[in-house]
C-alpha atoms as a PDB file:
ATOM      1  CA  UNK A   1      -8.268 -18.744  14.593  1.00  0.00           C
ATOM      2  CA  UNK A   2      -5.059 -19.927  13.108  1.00  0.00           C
ATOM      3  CA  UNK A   3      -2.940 -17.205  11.515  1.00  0.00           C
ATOM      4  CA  UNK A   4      -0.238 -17.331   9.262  1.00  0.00           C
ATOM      5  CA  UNK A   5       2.725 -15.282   6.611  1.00  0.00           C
ATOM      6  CA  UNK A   6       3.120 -16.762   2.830  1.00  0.00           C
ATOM      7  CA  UNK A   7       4.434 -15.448  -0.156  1.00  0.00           C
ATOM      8  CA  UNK A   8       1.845 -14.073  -2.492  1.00  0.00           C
ATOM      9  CA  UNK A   9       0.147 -15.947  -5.082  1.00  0.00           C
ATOM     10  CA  UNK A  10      -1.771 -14.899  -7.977  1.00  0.00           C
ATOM     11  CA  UNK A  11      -5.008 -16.232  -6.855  1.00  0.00           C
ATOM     12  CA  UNK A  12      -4.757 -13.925  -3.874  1.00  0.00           C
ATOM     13  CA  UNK A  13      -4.795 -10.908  -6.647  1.00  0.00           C
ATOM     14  CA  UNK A  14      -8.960 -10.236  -5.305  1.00  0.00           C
ATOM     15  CA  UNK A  15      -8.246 -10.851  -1.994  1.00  0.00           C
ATOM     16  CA  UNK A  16      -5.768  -7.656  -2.444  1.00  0.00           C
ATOM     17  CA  UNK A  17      -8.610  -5.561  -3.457  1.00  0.00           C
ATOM     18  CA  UNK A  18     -10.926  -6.264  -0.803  1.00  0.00           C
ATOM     19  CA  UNK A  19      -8.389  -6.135   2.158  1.00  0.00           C
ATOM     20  CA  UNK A  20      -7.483  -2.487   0.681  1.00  0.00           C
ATOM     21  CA  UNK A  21     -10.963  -1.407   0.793  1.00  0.00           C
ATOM     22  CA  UNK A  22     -11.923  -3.229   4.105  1.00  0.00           C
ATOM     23  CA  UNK A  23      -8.768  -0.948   5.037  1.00  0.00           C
ATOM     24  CA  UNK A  24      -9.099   1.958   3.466  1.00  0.00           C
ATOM     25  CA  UNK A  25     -10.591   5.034   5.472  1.00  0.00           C
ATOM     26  CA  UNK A  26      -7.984   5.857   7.538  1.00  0.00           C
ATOM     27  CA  UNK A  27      -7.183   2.040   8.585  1.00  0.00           C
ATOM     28  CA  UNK A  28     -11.013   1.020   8.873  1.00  0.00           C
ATOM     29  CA  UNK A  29     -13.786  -0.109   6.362  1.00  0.00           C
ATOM     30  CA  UNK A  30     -13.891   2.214   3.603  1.00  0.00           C
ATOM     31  CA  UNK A  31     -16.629  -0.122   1.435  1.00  0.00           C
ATOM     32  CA  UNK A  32     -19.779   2.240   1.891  1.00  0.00           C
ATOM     33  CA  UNK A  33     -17.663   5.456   0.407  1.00  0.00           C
ATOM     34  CA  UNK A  34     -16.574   4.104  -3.256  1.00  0.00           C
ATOM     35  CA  UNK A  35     -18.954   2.773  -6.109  1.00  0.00           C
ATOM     36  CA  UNK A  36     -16.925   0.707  -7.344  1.00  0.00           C
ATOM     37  CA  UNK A  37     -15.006  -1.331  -4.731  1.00  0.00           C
ATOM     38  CA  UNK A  38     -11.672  -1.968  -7.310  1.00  0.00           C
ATOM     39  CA  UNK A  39     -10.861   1.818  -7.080  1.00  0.00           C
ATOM     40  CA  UNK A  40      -8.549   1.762  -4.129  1.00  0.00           C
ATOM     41  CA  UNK A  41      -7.110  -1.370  -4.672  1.00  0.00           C
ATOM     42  CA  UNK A  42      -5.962  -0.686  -8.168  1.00  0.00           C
ATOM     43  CA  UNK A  43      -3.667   2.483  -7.107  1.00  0.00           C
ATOM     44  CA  UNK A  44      -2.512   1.341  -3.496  1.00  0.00           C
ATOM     45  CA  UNK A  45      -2.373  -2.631  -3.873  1.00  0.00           C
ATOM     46  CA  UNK A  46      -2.890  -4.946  -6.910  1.00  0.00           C
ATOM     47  CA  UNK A  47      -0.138  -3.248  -9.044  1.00  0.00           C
ATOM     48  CA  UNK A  48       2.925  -3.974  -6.566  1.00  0.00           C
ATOM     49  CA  UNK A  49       1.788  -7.556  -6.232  1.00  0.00           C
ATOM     50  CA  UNK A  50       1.876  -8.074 -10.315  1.00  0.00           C
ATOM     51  CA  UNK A  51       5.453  -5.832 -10.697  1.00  0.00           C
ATOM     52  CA  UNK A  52       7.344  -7.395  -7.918  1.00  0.00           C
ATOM     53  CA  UNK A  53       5.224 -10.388  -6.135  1.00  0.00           C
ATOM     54  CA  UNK A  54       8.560 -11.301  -4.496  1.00  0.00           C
ATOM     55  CA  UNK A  55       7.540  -7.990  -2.440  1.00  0.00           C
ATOM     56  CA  UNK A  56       4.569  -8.861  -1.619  1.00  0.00           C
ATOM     57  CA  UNK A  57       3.754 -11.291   1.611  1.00  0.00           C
ATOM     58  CA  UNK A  58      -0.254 -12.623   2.757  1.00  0.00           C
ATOM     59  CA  UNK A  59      -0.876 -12.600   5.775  1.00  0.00           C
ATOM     60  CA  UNK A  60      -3.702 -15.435   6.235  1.00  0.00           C
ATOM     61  CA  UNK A  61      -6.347 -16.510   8.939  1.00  0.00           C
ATOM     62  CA  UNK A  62      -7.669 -20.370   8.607  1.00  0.00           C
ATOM     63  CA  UNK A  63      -5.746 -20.354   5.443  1.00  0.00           C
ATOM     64  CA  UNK A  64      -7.629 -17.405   3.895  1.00  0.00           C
ATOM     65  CA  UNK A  65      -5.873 -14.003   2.755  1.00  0.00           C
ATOM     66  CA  UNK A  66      -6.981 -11.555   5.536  1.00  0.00           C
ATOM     67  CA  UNK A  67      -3.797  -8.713   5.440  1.00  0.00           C
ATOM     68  CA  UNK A  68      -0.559  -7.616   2.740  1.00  0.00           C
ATOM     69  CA  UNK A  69       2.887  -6.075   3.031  1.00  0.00           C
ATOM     70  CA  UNK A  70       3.460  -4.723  -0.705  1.00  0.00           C
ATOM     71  CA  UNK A  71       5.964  -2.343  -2.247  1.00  0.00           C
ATOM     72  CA  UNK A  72       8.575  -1.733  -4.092  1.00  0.00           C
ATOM     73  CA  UNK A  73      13.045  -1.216  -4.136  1.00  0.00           C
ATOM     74  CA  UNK A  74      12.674   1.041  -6.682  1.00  0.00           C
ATOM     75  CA  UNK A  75      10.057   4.072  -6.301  1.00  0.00           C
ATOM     76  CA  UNK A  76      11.484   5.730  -9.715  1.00  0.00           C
ATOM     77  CA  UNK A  77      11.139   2.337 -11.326  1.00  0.00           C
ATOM     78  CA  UNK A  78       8.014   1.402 -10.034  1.00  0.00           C
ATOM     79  CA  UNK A  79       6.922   4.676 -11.593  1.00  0.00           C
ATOM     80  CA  UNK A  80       7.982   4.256 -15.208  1.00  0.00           C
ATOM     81  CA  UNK A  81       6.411   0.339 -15.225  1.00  0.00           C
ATOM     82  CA  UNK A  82       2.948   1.965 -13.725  1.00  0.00           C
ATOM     83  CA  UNK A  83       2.804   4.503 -16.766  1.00  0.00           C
ATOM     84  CA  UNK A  84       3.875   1.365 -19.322  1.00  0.00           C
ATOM     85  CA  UNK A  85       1.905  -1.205 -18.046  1.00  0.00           C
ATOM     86  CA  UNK A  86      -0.686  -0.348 -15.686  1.00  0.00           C
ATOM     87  CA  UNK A  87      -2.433   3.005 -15.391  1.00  0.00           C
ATOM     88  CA  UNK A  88      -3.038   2.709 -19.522  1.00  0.00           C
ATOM     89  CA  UNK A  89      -5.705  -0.016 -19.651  1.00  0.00           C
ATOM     90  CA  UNK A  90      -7.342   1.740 -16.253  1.00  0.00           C
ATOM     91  CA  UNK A  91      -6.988   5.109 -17.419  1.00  0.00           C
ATOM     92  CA  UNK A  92      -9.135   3.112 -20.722  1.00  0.00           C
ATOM     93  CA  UNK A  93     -11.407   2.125 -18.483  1.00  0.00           C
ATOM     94  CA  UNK A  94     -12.213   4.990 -16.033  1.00  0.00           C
ATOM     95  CA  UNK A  95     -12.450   8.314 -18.064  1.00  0.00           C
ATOM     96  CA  UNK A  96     -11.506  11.651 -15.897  1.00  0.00           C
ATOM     97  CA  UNK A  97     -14.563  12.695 -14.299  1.00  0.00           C
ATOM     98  CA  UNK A  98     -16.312  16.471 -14.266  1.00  0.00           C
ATOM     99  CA  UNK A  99     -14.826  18.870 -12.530  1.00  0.00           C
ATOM    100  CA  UNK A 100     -17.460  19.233 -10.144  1.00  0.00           C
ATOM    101  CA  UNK A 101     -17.592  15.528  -9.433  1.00  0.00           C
ATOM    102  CA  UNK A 102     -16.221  15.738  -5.725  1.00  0.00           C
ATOM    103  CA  UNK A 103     -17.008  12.327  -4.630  1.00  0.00           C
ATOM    104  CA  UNK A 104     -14.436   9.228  -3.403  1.00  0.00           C
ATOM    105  CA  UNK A 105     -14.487   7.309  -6.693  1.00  0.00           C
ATOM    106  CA  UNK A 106     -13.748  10.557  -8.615  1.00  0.00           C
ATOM    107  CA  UNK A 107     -10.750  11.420  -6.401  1.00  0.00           C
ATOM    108  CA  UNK A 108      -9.431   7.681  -6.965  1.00  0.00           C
ATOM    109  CA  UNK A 109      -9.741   7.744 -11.005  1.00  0.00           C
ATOM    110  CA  UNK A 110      -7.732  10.946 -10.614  1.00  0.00           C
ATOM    111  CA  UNK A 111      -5.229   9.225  -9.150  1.00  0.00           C
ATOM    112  CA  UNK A 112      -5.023   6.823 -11.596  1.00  0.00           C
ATOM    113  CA  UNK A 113      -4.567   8.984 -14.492  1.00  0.00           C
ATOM    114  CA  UNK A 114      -2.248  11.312 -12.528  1.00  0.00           C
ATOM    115  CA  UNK A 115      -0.333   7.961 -11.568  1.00  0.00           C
ATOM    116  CA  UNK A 116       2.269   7.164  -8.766  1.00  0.00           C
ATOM    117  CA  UNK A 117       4.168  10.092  -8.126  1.00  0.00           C
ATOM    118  CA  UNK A 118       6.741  10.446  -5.531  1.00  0.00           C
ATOM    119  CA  UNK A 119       7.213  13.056  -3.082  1.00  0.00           C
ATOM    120  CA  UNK A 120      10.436  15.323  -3.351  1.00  0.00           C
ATOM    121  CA  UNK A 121      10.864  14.478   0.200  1.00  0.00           C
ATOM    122  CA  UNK A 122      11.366  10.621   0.063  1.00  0.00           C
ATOM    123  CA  UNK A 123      13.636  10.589  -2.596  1.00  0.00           C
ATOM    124  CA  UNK A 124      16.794   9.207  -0.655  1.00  0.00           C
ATOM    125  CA  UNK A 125      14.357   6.639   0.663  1.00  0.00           C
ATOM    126  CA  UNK A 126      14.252   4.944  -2.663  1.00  0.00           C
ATOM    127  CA  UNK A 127      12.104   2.121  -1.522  1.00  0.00           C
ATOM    128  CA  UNK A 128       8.243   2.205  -0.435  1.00  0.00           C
ATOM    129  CA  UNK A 129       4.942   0.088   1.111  1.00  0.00           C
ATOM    130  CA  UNK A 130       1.860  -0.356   1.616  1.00  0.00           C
ATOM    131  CA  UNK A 131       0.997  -2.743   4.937  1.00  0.00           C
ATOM    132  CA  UNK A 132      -2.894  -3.480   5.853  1.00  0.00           C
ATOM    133  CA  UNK A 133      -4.284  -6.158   8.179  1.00  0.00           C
ATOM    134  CA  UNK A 134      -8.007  -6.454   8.876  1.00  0.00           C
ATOM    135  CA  UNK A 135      -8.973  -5.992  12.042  1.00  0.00           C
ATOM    136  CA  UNK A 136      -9.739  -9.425  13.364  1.00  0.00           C
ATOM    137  CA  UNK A 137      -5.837 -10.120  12.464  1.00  0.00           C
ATOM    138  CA  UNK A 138      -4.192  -6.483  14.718  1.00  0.00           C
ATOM    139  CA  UNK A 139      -2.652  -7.284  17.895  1.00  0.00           C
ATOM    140  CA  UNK A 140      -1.103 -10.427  17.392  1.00  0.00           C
ATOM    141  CA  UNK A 141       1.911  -9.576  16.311  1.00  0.00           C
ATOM    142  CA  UNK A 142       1.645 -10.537  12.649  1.00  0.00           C
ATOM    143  CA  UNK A 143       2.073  -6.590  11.345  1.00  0.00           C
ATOM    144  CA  UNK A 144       5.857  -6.298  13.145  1.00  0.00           C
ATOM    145  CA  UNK A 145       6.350 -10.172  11.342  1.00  0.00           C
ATOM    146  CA  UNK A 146       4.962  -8.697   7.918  1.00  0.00           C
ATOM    147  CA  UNK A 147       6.933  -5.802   8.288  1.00  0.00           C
ATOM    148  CA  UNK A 148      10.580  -7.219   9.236  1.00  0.00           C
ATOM    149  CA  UNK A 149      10.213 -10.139   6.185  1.00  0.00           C
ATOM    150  CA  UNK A 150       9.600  -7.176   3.975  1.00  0.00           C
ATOM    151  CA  UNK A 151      12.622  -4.883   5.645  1.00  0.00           C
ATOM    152  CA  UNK A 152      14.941  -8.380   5.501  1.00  0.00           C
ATOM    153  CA  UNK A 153      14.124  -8.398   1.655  1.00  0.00           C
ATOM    154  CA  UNK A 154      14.874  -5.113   0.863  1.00  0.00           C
ATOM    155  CA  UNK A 155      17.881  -5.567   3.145  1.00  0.00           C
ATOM    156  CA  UNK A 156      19.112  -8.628   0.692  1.00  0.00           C
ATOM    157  CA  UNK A 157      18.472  -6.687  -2.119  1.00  0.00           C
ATOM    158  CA  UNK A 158      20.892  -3.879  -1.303  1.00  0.00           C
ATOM    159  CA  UNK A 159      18.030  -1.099  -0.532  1.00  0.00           C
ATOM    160  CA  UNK A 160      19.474   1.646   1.376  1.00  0.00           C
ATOM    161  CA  UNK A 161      16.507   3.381   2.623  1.00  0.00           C
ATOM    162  CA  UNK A 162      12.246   2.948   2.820  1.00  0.00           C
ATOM    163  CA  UNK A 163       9.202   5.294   2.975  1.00  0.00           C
ATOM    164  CA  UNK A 164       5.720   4.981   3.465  1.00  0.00           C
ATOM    165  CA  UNK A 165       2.685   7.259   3.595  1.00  0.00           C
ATOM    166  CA  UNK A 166       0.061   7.493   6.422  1.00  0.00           C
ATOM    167  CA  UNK A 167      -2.996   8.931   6.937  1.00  0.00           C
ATOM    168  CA  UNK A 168      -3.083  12.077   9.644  1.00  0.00           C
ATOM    169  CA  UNK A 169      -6.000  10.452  11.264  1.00  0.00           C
ATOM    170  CA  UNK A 170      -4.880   6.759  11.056  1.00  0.00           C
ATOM    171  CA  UNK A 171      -4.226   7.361  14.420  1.00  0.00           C
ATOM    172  CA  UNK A 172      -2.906   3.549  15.288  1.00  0.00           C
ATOM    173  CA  UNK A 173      -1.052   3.312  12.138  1.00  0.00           C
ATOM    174  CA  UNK A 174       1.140   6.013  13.372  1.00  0.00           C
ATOM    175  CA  UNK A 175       1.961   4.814  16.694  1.00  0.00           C
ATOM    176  CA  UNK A 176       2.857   1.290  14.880  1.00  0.00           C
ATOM    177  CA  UNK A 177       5.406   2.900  12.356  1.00  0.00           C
ATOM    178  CA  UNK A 178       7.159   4.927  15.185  1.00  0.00           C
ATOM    179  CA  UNK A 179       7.450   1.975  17.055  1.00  0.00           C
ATOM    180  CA  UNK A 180       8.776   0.209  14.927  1.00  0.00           C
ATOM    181  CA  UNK A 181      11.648   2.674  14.498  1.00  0.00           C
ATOM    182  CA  UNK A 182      10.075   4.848  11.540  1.00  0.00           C
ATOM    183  CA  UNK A 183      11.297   8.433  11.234  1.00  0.00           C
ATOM    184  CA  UNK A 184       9.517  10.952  10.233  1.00  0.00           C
ATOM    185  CA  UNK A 185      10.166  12.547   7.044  1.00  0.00           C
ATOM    186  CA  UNK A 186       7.524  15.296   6.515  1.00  0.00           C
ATOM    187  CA  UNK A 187       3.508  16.297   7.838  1.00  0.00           C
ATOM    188  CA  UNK A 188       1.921  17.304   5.147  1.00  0.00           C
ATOM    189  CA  UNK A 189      -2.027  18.203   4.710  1.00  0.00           C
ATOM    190  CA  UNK A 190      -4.033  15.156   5.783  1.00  0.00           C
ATOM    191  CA  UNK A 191      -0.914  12.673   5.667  1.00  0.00           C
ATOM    192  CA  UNK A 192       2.495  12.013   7.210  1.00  0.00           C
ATOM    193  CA  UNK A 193       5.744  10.768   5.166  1.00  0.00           C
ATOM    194  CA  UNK A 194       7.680   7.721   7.508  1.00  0.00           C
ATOM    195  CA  UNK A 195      11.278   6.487   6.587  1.00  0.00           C
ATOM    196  CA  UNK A 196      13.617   4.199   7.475  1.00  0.00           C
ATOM    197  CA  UNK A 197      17.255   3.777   6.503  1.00  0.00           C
ATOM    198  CA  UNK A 198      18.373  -0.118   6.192  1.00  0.00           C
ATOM    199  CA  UNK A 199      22.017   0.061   6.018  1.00  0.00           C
END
């Protein structure tokens, strides 16, 4: 298998969605808990890659899309171009479910109409991202190349500081953010605030 890093294109926009679902329970396949398999990839991926596709890298294998590093500089401003120009039309299109309605897609379409919302904690980390790889690509390196192209932009860009939230039971995820010199920030029920400062 040949691997490979390019800068994301808009044809990779699907790709997004099914690497975040591929990804998505705790760093494993997530496709047999949501309906609809563009729930997780319209809160955690596609929307970075349309505000700021200069932030967003594909990593490929024989050519095809197969992992992401995504984010943002600007959590606050991320924020207020979410609520203008991409929760509205899926907020539209996903109406708040019943109360009672406890299951994965439900908790996902509440995100969406709660939108991005970032943690009091992370707030002198102004930056954030979202890194996933499928499996066949982990272990070769191409996460730590993902993730220092992403820290060199941000570094270019002036951006003092960058979080990230894990998963409590993503287990591997962890143990890759601390080595790569992630702090952490705060444990919190089910999940884990990282940070880094850049200066």
């Amino acid at each position: 298998m040949t691997t490979g890093i390019r800068r994301f294109q808009p044809a990779d926009l699907e790709a997004l969605y099914r690497i975040c679902l591929c990804t998505g329970a705790h760093g494993e396949d997530a496709t047999a808990l949501y309906n609809d398999p563009k729930l997780l990839g319209s809160f955690y991926a596609a929307p970075y890659a349309v505000h700021d596709p200069d932030l967003c890298l594909i990593a490929t294998a024989d050519g095809a899309p197969a992992g992401y590093i995504l984010g943002t500089d600007d959590s606050a401003r991320f924020r207020t171009w979410s609520e203008a120009h991409w929760f509205p039309a899926l907020r539209a299109r996903y109406p708040l479910p019943a109360p009672a309605d406890e299951s994965p897609d439900a908790a996902l379409i509440r995100l969406l109409h709660a939108g991005y919302q970032p943690h009091p904690d992370t707030l002198a980390y102004p930056a954030h991202l979202h890194i996933d790889l499928l499996p066949s690509l982990r272990g070769r390196g191409l996460g730590r190349a993902l993730m220092q192209r992403f820290l060199d932009r941000l570094r270019v860009r002036g951006c003092p500081a960058v979080h990230l939230g894990v998963s409590a039971a993503n287990t591997g995820g962890i143990a890759f953010y601390e080595k790569l010199g992630f702090h952490l920030i705060g444990d919190y029920p089910g999940w884990r605030a990282y940070g880094m400062k850049l200066a």
